[in-house]
PDB file of N, CA and C in Angstrom:
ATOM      1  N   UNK A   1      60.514  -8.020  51.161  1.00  0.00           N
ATOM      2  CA  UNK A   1      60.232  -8.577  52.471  1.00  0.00           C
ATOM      3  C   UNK A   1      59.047  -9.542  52.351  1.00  0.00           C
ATOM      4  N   UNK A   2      59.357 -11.018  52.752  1.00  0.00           N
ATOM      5  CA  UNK A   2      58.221 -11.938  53.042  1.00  0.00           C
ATOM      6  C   UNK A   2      57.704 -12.175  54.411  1.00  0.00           C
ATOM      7  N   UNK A   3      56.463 -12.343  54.262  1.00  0.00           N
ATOM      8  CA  UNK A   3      55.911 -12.693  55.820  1.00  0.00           C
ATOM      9  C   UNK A   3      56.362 -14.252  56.333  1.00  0.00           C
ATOM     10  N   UNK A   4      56.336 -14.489  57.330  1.00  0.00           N
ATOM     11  CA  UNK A   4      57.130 -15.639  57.942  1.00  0.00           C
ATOM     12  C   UNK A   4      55.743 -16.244  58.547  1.00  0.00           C
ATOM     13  N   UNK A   5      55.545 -17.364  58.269  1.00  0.00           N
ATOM     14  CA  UNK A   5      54.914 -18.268  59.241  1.00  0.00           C
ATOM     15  C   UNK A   5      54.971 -19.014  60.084  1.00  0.00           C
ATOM     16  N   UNK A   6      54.787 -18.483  61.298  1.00  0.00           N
ATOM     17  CA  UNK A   6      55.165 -18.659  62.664  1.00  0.00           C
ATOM     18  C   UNK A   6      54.074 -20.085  62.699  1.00  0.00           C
ATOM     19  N   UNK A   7      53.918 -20.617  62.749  1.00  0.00           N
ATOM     20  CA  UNK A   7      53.131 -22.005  63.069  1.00  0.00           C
ATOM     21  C   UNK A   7      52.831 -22.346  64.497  1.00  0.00           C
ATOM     22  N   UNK A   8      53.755 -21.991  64.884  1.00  0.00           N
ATOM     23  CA  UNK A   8      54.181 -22.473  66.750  1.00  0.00           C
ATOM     24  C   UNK A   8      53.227 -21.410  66.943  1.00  0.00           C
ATOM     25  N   UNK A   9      53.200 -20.260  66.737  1.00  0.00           N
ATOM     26  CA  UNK A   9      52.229 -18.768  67.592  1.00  0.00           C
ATOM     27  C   UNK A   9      50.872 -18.701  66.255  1.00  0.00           C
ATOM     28  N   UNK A  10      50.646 -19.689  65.526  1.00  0.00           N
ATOM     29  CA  UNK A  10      49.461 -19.367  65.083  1.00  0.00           C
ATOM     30  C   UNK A  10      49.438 -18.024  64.057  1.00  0.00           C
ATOM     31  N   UNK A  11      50.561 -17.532  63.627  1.00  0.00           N
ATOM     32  CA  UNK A  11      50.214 -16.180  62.933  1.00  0.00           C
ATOM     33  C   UNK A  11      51.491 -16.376  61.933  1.00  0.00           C
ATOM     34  N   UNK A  12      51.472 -15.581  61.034  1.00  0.00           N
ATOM     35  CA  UNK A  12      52.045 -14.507  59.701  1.00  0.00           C
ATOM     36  C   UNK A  12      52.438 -13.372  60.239  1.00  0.00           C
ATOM     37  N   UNK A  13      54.231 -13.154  60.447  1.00  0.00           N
ATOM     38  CA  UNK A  13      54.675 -11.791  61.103  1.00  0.00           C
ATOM     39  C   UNK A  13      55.512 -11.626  59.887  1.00  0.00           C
ATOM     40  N   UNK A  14      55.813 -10.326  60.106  1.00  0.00           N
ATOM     41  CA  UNK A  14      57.161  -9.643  59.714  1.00  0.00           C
ATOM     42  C   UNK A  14      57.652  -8.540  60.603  1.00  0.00           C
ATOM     43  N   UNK A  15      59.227  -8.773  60.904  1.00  0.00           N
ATOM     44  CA  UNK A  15      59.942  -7.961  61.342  1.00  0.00           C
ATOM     45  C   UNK A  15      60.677  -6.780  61.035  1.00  0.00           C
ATOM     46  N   UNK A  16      60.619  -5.345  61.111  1.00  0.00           N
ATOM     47  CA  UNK A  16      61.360  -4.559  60.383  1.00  0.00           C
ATOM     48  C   UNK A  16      61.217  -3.327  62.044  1.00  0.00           C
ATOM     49  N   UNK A  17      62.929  -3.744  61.788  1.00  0.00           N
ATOM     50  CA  UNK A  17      63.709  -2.251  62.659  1.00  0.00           C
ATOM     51  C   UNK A  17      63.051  -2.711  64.193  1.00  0.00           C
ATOM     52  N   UNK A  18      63.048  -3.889  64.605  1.00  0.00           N
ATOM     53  CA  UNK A  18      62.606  -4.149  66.277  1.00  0.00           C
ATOM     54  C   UNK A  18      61.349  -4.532  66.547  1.00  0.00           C
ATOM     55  N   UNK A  19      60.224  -3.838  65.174  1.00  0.00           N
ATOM     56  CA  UNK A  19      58.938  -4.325  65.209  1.00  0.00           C
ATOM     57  C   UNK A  19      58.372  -5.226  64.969  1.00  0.00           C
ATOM     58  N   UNK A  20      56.850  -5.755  65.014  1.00  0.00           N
ATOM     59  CA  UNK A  20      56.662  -6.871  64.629  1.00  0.00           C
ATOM     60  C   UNK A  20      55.638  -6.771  64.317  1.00  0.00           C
ATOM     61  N   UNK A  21      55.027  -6.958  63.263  1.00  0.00           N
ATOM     62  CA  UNK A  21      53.579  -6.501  62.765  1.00  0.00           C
ATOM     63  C   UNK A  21      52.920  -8.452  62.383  1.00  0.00           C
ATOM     64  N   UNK A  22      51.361  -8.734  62.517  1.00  0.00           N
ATOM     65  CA  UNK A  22      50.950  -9.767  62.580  1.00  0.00           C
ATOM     66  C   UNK A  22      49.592 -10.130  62.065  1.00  0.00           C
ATOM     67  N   UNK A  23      49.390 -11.518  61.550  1.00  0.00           N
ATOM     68  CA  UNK A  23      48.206 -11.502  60.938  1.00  0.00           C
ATOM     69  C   UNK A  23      48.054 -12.688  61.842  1.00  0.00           C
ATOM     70  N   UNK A  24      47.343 -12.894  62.754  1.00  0.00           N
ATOM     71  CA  UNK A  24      46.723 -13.958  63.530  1.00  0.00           C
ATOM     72  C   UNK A  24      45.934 -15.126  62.901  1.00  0.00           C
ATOM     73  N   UNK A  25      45.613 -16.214  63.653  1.00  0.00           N
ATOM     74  CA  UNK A  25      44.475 -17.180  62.861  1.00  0.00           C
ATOM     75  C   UNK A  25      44.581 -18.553  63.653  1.00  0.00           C
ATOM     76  N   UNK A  26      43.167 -18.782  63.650  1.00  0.00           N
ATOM     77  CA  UNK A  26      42.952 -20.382  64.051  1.00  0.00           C
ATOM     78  C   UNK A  26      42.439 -21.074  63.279  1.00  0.00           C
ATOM     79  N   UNK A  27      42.980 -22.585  63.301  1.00  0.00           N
ATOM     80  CA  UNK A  27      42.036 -23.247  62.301  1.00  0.00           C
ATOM     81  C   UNK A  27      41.709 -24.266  62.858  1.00  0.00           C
ATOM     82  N   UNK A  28      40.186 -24.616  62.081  1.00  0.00           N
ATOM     83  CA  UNK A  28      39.182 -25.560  62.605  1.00  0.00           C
ATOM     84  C   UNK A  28      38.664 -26.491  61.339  1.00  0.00           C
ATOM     85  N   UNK A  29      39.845 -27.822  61.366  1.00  0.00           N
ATOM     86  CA  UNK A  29      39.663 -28.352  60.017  1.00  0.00           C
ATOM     87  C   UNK A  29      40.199 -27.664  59.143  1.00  0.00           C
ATOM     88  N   UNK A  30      39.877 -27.591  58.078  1.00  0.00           N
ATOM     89  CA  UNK A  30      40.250 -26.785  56.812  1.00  0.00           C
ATOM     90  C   UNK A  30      39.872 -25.391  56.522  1.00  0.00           C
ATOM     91  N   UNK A  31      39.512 -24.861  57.823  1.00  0.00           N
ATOM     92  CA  UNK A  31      39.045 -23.262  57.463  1.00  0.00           C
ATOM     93  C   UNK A  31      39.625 -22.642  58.675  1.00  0.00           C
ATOM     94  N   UNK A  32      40.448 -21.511  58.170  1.00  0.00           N
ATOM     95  CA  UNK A  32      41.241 -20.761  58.819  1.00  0.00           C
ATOM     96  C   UNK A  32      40.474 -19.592  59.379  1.00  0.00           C
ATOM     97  N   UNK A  33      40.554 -19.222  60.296  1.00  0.00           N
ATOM     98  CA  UNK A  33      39.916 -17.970  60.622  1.00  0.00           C
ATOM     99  C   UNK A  33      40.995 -17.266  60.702  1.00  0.00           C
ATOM    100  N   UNK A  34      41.035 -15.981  59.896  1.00  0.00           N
ATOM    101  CA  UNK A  34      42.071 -14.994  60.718  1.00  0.00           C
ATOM    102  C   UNK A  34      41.212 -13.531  61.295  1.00  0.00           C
ATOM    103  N   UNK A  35      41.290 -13.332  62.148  1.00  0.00           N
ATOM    104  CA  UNK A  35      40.571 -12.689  63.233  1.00  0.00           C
ATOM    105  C   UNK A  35      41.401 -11.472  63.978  1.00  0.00           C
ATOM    106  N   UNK A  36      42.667 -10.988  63.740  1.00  0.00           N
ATOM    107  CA  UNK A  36      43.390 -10.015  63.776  1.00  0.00           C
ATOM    108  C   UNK A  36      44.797  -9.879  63.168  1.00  0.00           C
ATOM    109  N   UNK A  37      44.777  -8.534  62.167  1.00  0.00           N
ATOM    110  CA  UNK A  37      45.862  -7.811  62.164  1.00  0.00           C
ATOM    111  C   UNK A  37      46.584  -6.564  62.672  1.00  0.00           C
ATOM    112  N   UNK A  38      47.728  -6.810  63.089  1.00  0.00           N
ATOM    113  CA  UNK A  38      48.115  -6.079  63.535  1.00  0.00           C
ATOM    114  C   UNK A  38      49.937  -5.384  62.821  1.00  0.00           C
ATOM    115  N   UNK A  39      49.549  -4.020  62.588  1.00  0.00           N
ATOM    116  CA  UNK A  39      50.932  -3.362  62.304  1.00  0.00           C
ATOM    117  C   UNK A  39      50.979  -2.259  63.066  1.00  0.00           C
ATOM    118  N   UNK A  40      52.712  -2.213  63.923  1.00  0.00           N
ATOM    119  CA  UNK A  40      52.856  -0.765  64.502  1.00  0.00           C
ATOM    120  C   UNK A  40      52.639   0.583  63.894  1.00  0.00           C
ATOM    121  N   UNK A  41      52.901   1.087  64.382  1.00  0.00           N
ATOM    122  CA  UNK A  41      52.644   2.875  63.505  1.00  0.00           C
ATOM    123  C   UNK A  41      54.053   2.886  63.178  1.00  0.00           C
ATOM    124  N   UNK A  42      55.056   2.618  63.587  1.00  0.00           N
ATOM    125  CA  UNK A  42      56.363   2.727  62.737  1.00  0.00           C
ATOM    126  C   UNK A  42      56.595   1.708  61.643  1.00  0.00           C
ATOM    127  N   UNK A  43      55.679   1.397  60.920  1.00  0.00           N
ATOM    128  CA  UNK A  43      54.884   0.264  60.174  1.00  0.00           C
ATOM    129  C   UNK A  43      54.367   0.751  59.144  1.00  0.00           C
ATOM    130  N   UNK A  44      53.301   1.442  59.688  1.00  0.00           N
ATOM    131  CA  UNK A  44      52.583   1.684  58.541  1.00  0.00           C
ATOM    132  C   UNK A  44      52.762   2.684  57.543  1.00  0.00           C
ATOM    133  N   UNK A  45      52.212   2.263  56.454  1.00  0.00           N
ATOM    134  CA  UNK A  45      52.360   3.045  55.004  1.00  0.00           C
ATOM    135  C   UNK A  45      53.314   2.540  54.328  1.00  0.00           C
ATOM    136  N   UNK A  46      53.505   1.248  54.543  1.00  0.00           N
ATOM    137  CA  UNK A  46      54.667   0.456  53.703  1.00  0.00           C
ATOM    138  C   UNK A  46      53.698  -0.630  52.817  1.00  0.00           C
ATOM    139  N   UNK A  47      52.656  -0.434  53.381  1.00  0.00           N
ATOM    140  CA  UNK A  47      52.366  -2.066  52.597  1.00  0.00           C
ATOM    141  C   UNK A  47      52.415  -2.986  53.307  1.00  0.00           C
ATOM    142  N   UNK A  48      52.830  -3.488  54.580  1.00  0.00           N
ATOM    143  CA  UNK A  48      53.239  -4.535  55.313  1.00  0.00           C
ATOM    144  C   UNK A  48      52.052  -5.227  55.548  1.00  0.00           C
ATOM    145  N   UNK A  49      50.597  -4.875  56.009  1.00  0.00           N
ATOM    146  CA  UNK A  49      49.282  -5.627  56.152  1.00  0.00           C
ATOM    147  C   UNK A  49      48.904  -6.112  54.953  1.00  0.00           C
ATOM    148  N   UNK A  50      49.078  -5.662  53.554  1.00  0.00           N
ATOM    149  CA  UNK A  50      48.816  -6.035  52.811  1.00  0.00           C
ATOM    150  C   UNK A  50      49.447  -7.089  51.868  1.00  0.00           C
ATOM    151  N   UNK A  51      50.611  -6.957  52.391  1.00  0.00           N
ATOM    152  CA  UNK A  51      51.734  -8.343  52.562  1.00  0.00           C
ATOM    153  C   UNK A  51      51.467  -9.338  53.026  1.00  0.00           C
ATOM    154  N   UNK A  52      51.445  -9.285  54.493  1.00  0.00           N
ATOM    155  CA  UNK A  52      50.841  -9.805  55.371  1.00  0.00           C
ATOM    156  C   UNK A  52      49.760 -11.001  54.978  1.00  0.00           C
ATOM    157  N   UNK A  53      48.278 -10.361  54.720  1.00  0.00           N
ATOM    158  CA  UNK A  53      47.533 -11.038  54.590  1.00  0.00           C
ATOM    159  C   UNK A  53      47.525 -11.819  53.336  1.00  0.00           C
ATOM    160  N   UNK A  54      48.226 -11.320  51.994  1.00  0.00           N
ATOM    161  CA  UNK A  54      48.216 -11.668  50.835  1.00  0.00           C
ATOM    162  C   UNK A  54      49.018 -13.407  50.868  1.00  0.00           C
ATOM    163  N   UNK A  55      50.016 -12.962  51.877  1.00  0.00           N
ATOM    164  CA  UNK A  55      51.088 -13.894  52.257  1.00  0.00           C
ATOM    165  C   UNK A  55      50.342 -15.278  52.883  1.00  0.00           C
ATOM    166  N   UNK A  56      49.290 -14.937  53.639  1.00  0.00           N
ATOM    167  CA  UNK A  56      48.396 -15.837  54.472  1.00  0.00           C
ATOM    168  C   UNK A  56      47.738 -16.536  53.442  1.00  0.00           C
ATOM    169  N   UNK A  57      47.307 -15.623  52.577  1.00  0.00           N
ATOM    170  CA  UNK A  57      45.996 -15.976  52.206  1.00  0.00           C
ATOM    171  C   UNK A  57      46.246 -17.090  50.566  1.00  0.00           C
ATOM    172  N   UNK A  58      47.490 -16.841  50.523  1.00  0.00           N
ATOM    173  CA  UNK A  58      48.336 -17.997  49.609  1.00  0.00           C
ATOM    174  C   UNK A  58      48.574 -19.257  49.821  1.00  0.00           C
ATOM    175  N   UNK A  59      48.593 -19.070  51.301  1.00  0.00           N
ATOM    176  CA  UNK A  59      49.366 -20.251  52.077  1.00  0.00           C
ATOM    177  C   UNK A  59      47.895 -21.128  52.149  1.00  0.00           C
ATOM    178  N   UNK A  60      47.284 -20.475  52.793  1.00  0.00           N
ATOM    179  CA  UNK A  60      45.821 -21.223  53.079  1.00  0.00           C
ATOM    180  C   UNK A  60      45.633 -21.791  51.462  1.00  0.00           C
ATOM    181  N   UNK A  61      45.655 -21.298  50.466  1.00  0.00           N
ATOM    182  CA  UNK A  61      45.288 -21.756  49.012  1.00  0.00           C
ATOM    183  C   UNK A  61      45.807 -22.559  48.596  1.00  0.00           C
ATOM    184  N   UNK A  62      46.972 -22.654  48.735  1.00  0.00           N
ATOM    185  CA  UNK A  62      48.003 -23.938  48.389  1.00  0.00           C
ATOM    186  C   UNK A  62      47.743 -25.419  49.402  1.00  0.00           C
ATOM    187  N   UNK A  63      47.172 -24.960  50.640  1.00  0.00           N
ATOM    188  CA  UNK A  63      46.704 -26.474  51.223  1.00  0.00           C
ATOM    189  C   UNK A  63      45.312 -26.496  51.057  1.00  0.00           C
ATOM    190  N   UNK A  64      44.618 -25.991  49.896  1.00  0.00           N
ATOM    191  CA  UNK A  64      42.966 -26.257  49.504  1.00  0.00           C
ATOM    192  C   UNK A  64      42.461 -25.990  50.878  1.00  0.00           C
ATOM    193  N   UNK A  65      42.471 -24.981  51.917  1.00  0.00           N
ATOM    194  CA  UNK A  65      41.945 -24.434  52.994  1.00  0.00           C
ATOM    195  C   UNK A  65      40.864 -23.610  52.825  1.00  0.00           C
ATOM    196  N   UNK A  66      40.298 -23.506  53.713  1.00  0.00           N
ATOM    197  CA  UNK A  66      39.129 -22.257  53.109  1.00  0.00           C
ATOM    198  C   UNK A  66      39.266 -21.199  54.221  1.00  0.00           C
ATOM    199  N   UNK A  67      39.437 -19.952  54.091  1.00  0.00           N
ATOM    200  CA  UNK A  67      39.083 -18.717  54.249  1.00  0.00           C
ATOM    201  C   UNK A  67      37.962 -18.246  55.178  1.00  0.00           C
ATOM    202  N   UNK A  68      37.999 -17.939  56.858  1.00  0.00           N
ATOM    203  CA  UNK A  68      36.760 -16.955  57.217  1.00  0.00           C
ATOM    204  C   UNK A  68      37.251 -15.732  57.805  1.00  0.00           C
ATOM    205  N   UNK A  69      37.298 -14.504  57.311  1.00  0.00           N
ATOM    206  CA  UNK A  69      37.860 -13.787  56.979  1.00  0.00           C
ATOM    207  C   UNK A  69      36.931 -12.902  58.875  1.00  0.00           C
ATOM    208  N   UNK A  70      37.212 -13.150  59.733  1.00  0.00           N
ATOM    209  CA  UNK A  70      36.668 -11.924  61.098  1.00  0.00           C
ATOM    210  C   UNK A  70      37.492 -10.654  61.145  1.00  0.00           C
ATOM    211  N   UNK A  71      38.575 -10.965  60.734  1.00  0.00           N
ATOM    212  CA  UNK A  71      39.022  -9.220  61.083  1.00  0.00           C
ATOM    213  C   UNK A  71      39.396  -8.673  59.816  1.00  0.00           C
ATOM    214  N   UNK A  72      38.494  -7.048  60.255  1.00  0.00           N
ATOM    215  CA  UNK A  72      37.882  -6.341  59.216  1.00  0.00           C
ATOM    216  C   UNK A  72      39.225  -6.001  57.992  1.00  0.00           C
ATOM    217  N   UNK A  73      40.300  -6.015  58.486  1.00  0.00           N
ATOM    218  CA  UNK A  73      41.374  -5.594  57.072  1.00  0.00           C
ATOM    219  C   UNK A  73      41.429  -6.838  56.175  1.00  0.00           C
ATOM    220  N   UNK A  74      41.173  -8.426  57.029  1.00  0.00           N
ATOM    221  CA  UNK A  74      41.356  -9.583  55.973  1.00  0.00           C
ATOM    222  C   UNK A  74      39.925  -9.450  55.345  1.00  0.00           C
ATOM    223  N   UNK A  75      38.849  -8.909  55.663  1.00  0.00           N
ATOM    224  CA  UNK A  75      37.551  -8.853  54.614  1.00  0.00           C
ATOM    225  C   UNK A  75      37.611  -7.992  53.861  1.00  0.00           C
ATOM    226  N   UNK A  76      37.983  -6.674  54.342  1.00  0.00           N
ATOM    227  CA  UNK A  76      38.126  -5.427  53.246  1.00  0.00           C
ATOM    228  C   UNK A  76      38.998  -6.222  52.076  1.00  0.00           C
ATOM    229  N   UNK A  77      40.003  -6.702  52.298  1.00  0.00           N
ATOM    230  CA  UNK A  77      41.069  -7.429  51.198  1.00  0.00           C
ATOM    231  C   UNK A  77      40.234  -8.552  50.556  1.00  0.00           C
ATOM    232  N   UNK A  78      39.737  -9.281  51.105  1.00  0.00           N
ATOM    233  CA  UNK A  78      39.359  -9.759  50.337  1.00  0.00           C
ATOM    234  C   UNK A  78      38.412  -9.673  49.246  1.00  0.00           C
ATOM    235  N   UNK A  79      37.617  -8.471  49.722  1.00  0.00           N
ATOM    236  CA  UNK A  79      36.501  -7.676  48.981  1.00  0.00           C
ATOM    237  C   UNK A  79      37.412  -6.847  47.727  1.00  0.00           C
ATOM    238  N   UNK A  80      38.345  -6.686  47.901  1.00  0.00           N
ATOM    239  CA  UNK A  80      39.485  -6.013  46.965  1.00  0.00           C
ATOM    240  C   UNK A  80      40.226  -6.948  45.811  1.00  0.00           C
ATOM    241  N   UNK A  81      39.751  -8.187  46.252  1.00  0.00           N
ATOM    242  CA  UNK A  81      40.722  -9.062  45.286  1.00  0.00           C
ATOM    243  C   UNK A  81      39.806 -10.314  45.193  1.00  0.00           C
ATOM    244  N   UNK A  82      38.676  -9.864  44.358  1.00  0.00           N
ATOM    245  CA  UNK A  82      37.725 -11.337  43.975  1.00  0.00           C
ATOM    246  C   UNK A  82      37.880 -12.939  43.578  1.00  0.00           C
ATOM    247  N   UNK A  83      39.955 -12.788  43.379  1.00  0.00           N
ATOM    248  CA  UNK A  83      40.105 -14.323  43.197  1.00  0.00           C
ATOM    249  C   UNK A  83      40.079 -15.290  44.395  1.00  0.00           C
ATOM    250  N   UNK A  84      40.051 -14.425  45.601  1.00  0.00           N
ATOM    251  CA  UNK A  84      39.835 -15.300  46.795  1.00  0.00           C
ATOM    252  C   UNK A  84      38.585 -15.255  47.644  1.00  0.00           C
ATOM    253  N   UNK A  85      37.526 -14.878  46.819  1.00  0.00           N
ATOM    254  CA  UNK A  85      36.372 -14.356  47.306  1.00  0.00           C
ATOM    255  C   UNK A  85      35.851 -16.024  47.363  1.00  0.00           C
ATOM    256  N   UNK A  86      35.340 -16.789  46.315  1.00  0.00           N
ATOM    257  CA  UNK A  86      35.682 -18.412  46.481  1.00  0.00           C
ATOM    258  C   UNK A  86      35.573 -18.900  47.476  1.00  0.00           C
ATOM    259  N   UNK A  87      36.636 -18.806  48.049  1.00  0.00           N
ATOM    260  CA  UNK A  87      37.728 -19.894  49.157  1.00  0.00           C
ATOM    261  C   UNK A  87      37.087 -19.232  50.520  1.00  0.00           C
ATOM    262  N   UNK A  88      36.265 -18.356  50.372  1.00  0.00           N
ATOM    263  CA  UNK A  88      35.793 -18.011  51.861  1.00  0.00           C
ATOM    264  C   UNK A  88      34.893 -19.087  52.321  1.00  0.00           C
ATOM    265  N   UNK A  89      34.449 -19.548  53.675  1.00  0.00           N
ATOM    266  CA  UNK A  89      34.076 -20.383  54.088  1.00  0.00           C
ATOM    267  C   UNK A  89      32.700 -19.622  54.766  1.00  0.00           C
TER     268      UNK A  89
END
């Protein structure tokens, strides 16, 4: 399962079984803020946030974007995976 980038709503979803779990974000210039995730409880323990943001946080890398990481699961992650520690803004 890949996360989808919704462009039109500003976020990174994925759908599974009716739900819709989401990684939010605005950007200002070249630095993305993402500032909430969200997965249902019929969601979690799959991995899906960590999809999620990994999925984001690629996308932002590939257009030389930079990273400000406000909501606390995209900082914990990123604190977890020092190759995008960098790209934070």
């Amino acid at each position: 399962m890949n996360p989808v980038h919704n462009k039109d709503a500003s976020r990174f979803e994925c759908e599974m079984d009716g739900a819709l779990a989401v990684c939010e974000y605005r950007v200002n210039g070249d630095v993305w803020e993402f500032f909430h995730t969200h997965v249902p409880g019929t969601m979690r323990g799959k991995g899906i946030a960590n999809m999620l943001v990994e999925g984001a946080l690629r996308h932002v890398l590939s257009l030389n974007g930079k990273i400000r990481p406000t909501c606390s699961y995209v900082a914990a992650y990123i604190a977890r995976h020092p190759e995008y520690q960098g790209h934070v803004a």
